[in-house]
Protein backbone atom coordinates (compact mmCIF):
# COMPACT_ATOMS: atom_id res chain seq x y z
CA UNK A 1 31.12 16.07 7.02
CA UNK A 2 34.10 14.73 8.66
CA UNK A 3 33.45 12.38 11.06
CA UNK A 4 35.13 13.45 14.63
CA UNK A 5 33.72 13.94 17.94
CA UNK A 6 33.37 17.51 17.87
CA UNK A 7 31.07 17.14 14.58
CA UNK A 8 28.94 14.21 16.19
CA UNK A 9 28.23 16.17 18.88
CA UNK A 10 27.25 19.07 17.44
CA UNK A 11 25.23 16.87 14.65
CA UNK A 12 22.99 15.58 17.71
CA UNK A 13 22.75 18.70 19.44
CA UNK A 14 21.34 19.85 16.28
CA UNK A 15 18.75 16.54 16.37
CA UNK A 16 17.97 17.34 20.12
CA UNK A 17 16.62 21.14 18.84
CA UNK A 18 14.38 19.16 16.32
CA UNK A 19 13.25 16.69 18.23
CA UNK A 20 11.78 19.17 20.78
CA UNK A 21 10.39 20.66 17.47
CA UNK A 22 8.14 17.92 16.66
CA UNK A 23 7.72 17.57 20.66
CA UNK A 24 6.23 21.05 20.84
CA UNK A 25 3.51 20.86 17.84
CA UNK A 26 0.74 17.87 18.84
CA UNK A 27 -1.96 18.74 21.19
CA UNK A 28 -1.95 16.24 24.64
CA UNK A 29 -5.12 15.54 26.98
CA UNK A 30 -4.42 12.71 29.43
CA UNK A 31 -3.53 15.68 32.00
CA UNK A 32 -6.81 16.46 31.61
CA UNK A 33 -8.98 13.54 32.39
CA UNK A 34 -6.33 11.68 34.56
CA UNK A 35 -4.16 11.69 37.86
CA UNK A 36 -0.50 11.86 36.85
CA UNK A 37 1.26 9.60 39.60
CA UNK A 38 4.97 9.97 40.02
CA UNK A 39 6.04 6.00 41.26
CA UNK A 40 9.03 4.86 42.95
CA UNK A 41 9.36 1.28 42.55
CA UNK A 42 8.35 -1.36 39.86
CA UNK A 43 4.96 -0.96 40.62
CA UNK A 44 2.67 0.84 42.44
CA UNK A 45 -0.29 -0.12 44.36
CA UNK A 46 -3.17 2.44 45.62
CA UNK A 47 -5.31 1.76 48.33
CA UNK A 48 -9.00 3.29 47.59
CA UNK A 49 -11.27 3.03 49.92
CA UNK A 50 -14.65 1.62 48.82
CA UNK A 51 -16.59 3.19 50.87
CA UNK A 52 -17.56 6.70 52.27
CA UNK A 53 -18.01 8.18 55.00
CA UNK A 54 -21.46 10.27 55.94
CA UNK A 55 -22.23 12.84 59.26
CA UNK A 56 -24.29 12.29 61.98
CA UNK A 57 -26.52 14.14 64.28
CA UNK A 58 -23.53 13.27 67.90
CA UNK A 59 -25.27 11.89 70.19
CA UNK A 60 -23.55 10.17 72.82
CA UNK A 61 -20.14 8.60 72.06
CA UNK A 62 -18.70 8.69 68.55
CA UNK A 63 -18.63 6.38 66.15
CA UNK A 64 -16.01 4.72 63.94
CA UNK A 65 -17.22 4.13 60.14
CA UNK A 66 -15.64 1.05 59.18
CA UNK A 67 -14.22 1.66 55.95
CA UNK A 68 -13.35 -1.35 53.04
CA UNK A 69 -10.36 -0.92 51.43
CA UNK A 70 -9.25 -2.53 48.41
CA UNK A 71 -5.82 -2.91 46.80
CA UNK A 72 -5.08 -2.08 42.88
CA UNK A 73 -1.79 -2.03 41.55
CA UNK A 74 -0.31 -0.51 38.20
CA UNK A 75 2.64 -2.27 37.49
CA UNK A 76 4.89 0.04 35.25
CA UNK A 77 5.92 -1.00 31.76
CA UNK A 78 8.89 0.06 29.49
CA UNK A 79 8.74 1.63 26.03
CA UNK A 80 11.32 3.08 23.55
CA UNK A 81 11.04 4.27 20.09
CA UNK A 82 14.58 4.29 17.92
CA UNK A 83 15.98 5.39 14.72
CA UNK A 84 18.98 4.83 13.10
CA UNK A 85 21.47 6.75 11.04
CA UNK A 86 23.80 5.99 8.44
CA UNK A 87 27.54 6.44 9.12
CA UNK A 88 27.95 7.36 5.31
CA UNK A 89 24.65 9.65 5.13
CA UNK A 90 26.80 11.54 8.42
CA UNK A 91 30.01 11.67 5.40
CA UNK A 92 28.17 12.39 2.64
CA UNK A 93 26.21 15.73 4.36
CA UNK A 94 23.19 13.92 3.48
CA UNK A 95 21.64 14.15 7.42
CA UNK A 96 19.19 16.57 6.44
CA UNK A 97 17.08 13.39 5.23
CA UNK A 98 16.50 12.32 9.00
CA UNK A 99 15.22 15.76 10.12
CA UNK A 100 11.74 14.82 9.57
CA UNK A 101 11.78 11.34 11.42
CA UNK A 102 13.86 12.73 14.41
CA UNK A 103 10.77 15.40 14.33
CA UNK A 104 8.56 12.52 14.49
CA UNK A 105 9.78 10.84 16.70
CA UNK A 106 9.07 14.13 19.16
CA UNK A 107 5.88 14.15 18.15
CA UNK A 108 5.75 10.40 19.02
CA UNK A 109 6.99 10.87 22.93
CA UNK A 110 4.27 13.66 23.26
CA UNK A 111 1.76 11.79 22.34
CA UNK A 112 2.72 8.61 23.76
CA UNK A 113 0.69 9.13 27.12
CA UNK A 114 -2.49 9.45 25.21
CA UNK A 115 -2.13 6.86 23.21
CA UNK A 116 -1.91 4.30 25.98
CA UNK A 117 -4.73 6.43 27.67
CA UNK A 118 -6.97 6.27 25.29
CA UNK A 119 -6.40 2.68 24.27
CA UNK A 120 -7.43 1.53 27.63
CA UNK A 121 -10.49 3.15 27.68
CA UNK A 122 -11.39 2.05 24.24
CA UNK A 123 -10.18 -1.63 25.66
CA UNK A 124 -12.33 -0.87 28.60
CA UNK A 125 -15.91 -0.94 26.01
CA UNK A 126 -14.50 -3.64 23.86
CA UNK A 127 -12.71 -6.25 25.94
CA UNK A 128 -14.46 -5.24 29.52
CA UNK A 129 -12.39 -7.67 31.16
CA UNK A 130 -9.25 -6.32 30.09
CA UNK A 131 -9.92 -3.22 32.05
CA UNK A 132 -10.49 -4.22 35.69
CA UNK A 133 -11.58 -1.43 38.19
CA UNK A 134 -10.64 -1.65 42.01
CA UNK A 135 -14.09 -3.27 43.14
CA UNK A 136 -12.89 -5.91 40.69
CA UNK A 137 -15.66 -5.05 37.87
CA UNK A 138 -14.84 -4.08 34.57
CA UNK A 139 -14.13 -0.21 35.02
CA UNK A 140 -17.20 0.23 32.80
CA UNK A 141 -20.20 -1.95 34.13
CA UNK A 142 -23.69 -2.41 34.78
CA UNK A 143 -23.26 -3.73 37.96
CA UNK A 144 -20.68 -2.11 40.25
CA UNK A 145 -21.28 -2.79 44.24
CA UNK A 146 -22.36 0.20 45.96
CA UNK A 147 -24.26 0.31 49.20
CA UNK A 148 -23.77 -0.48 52.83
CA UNK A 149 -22.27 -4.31 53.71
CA UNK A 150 -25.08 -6.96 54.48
CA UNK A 151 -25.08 -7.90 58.03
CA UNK A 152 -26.16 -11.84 56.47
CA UNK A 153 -23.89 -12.14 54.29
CA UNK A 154 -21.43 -9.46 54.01
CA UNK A 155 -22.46 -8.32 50.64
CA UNK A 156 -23.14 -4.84 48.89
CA UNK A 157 -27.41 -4.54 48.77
CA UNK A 158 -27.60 -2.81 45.33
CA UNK A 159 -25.22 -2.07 41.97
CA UNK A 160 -24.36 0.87 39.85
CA UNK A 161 -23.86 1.41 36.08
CA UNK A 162 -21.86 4.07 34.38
CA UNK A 163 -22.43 2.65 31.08
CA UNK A 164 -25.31 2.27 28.75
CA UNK A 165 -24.92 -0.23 25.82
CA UNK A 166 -28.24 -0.45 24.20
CA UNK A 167 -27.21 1.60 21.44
CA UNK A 168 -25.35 0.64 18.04
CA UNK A 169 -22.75 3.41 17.61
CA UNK A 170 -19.31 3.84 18.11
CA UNK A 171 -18.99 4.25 22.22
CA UNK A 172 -18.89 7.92 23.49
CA UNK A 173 -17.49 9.05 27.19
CA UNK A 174 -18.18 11.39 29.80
CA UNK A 175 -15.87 12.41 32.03
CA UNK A 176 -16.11 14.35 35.29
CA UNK A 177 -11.99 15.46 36.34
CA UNK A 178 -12.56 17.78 38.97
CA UNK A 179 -12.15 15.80 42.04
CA UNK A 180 -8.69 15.01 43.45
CA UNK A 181 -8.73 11.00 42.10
CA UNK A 182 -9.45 11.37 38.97
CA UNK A 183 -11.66 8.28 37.12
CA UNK A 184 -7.97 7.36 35.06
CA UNK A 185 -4.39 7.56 35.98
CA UNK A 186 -1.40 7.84 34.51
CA UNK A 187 1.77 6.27 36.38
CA UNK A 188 5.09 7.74 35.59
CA UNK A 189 8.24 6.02 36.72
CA UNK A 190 10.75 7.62 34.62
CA UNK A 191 10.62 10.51 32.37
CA UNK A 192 10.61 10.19 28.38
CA UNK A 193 14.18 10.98 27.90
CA UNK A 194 16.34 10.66 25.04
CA UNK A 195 19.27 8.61 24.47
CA UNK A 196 22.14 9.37 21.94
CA UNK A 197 25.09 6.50 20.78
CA UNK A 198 26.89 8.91 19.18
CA UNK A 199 30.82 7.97 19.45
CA UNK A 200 32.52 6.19 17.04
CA UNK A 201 33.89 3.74 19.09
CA UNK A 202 30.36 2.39 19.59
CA UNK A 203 29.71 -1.31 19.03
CA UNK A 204 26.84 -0.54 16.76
CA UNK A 205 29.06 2.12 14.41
CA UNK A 206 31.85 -1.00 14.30
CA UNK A 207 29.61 -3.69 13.05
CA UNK A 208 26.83 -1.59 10.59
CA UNK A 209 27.81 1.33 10.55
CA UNK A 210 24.57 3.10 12.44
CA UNK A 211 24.67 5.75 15.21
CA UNK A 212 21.32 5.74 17.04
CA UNK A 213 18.85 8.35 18.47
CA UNK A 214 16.04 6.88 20.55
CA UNK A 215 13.85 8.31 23.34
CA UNK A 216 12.80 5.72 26.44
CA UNK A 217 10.42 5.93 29.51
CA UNK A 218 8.63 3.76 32.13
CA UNK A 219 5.24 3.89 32.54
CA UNK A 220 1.56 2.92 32.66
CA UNK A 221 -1.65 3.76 32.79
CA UNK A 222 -4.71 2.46 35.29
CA UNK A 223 -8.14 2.93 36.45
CA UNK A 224 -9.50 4.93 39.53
CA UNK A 225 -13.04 5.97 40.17
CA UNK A 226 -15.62 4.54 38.35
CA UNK A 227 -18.28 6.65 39.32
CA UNK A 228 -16.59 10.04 37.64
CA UNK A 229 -16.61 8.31 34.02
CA UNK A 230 -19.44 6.66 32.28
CA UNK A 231 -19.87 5.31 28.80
CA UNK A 232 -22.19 5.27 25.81
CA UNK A 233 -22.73 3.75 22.74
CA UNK A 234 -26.25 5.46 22.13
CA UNK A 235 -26.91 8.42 19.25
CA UNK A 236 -25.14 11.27 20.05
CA UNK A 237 -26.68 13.46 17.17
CA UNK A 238 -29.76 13.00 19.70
CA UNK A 239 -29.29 15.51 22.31
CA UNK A 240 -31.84 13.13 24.96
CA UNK A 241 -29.24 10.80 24.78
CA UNK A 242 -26.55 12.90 26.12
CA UNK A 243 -28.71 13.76 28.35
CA UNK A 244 -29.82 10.70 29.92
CA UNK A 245 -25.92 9.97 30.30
CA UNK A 246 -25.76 13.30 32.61
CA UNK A 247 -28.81 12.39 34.70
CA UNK A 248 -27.50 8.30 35.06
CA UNK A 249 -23.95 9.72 36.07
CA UNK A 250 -25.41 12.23 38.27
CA UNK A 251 -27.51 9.40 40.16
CA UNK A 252 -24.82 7.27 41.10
CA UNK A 253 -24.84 7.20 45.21
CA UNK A 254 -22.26 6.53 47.42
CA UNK A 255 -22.18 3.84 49.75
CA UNK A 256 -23.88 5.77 52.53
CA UNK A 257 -27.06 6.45 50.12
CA UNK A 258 -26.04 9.97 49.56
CA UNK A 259 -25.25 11.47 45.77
CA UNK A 260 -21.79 11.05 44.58
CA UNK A 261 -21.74 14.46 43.54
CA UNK A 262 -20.21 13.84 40.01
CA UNK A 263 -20.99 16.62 37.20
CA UNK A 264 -21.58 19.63 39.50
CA UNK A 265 -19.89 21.89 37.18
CA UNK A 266 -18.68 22.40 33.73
CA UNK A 267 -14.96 23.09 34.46
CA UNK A 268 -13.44 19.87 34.14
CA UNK A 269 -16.09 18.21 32.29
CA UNK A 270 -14.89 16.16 29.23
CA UNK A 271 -17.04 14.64 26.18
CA UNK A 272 -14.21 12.31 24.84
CA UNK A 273 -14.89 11.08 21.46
CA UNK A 274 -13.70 9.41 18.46
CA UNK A 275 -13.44 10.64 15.31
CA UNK A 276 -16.48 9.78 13.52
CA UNK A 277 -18.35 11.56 16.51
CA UNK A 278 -16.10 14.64 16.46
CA UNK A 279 -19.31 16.52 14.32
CA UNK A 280 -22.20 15.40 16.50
CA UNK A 281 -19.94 15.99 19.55
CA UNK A 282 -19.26 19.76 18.00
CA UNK A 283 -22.76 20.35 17.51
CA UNK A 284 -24.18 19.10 20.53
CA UNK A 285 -21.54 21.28 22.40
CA UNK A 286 -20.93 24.13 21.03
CA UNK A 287 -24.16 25.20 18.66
CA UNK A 288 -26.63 27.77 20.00
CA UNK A 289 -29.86 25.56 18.66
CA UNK A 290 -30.12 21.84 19.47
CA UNK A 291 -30.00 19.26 16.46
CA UNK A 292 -32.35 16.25 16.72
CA UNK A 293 -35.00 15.38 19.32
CA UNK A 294 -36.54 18.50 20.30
CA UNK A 295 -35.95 20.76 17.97
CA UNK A 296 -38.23 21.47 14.43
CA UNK A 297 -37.61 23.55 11.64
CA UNK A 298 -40.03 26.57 12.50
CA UNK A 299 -38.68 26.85 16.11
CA UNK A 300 -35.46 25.75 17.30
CA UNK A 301 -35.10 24.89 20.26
CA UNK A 302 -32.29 26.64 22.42
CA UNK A 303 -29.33 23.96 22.91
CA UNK A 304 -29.12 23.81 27.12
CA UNK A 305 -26.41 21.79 26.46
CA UNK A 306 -23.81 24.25 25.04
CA UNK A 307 -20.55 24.64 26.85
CA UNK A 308 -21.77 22.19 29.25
CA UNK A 309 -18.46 20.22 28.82
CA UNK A 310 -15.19 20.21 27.10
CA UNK A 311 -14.70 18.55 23.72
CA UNK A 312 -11.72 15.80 23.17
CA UNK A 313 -11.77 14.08 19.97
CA UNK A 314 -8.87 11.17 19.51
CA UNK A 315 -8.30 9.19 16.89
CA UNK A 316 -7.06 6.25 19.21
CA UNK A 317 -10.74 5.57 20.22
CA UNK A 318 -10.98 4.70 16.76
């Protein structure tokens, strides 16, 4: 090919169609099981509020719930991914060879998101401190702070869990997405957009001969409500385990005693797994007759669990 402007740009047009290619093909979840939050500014900070509100018979005057409210901040990161091609491959018509990594490289910027998603929350098991939630416990703990403030001394009179870790297994997660704050988020300060040095009067085409094709984006990800998520590194081939995750989630109170309210439907219900759980996941989710605990091989017993929650299986958990 001869190497002008009109051909360069019609080259990367040409790389732009494939890269949406490969952009199109892998599936993506963290819409699912997190708020996406557009930011303005290098970082972002959200103000939840701790604690709830409750009604109350009005009698008299009324009166003002004093609400704690705590300060968590996502400070946005950058990320690019690059490739480079050959001046001579451009002359020689031998561009064809870099079809399949500009393709990849879609694939890469759709996937992105979950990668980073799904890293934290495997952080959040692993390296609990790494993964800090807005009452400043590890996102998943044992011992969050719930309950009204102490008149002595100004403390939270009971704790929370939304994990169990008794177990031996790879960790398993169940995730309730229906409310407006969603347990993760997903901070977006700039959109995954792609950037092409194309001209030939670039530095990089001067000194080694490369043009470049890379895609960059500002982002992060971050924690929000605890009590919609809880984790599990118990058997999930038994079904009473599953269970027991459902009925601990479901128990979690707000700070004015009353349930939380998480799991009240199946909608936007997630079982996020790894891998190497993707079969017992399937099973427990989708099968008409309940494996394990409760079931023998004369009578089945009828799975009650069966579309009880939407199946996720990524291999970044992993």
């Amino acid at each position: 090919m001869e190497i002008s402007a009109a051909n360069l740009t019609a080259l990367f047009t040409g790389f732009d169609v494939i890269f949406q290619r490969g952009f199109e093909k892998p599936p993506s979840y963290y819409e699912k099981i997190a708020s996406v939050v557009r930011s303005t500014a290098r970082q972002t900070t959200y103000p939840w509020l701790g604690r709830t509100t409750k009604f109350r018979e009005w009698l008299g005057e009324r009166v003002i719930q004093a609400l704690e409210a705590h300060s968590y901040t996502i400070v946005n990161k950058d990320f690019e991914d690059t490739v480079a091609i050959n001046r001579n491959d451009i002359e020689d018509d031998n561009y064809g060879v870099y079809e399949p990594v500009i393709e990849q490289l879609g694939w890469d910027t759709k996937v992105h998101p979950d990668s980073l998603m799904f890293a934290m929350i495997k952080n959040a098991v692993a390296t609990p401190a790494s993964v800090i939630g807005y009452d400043g416990q590890p996102f998943f703990s044992a011992s969050h702070p719930v309950g009204p403030m102490g008149a002595a001394n100004d403390s939270r009179d009971s704790t929370e869990s939304n994990i169990n870790s008794s177990g031996t297994g790879p960790y398993w997660f169940l995730i309730d997405a229906s409310r407006a704050i969603r347990p993760f988020i997903f901070q977006l300060r700039r959109e995954y957009a792609i950037t092409r040095m194309n001209t030939l009067t670039d530095e990089a085409v001067f000194t080694r001969r490369e043009f470049r094709f890379g895609v960059d984006g500002r982002a992060n990800t971050g924690v929000g409500l605890w009590q919609l998520a809880y984790a599990s590194n118990t058997d999930l081939t038994n079904p009473v385990n599953y269970g027991a995750a459902r009925a601990a989630m479901r128990s979690i109170k707000t700070d004015a005693g009353l349930p939380f309210g998480s799991l009240t439907s199946s909608k936007d219900v997630y079982l996020l797994v790894p891998p190497a759980l993707e079969e017992a996941a399937a099973q427990l989710l989708h099968s008409d007759f309940m494996a394990g605990a409760g079931a023998s091989a004369s009578v089945p017993a009828t799975n009650i669990w069966k579309n009880m929650a939407n199946l996720i299986v990524s291999e970044y958990l992993s």
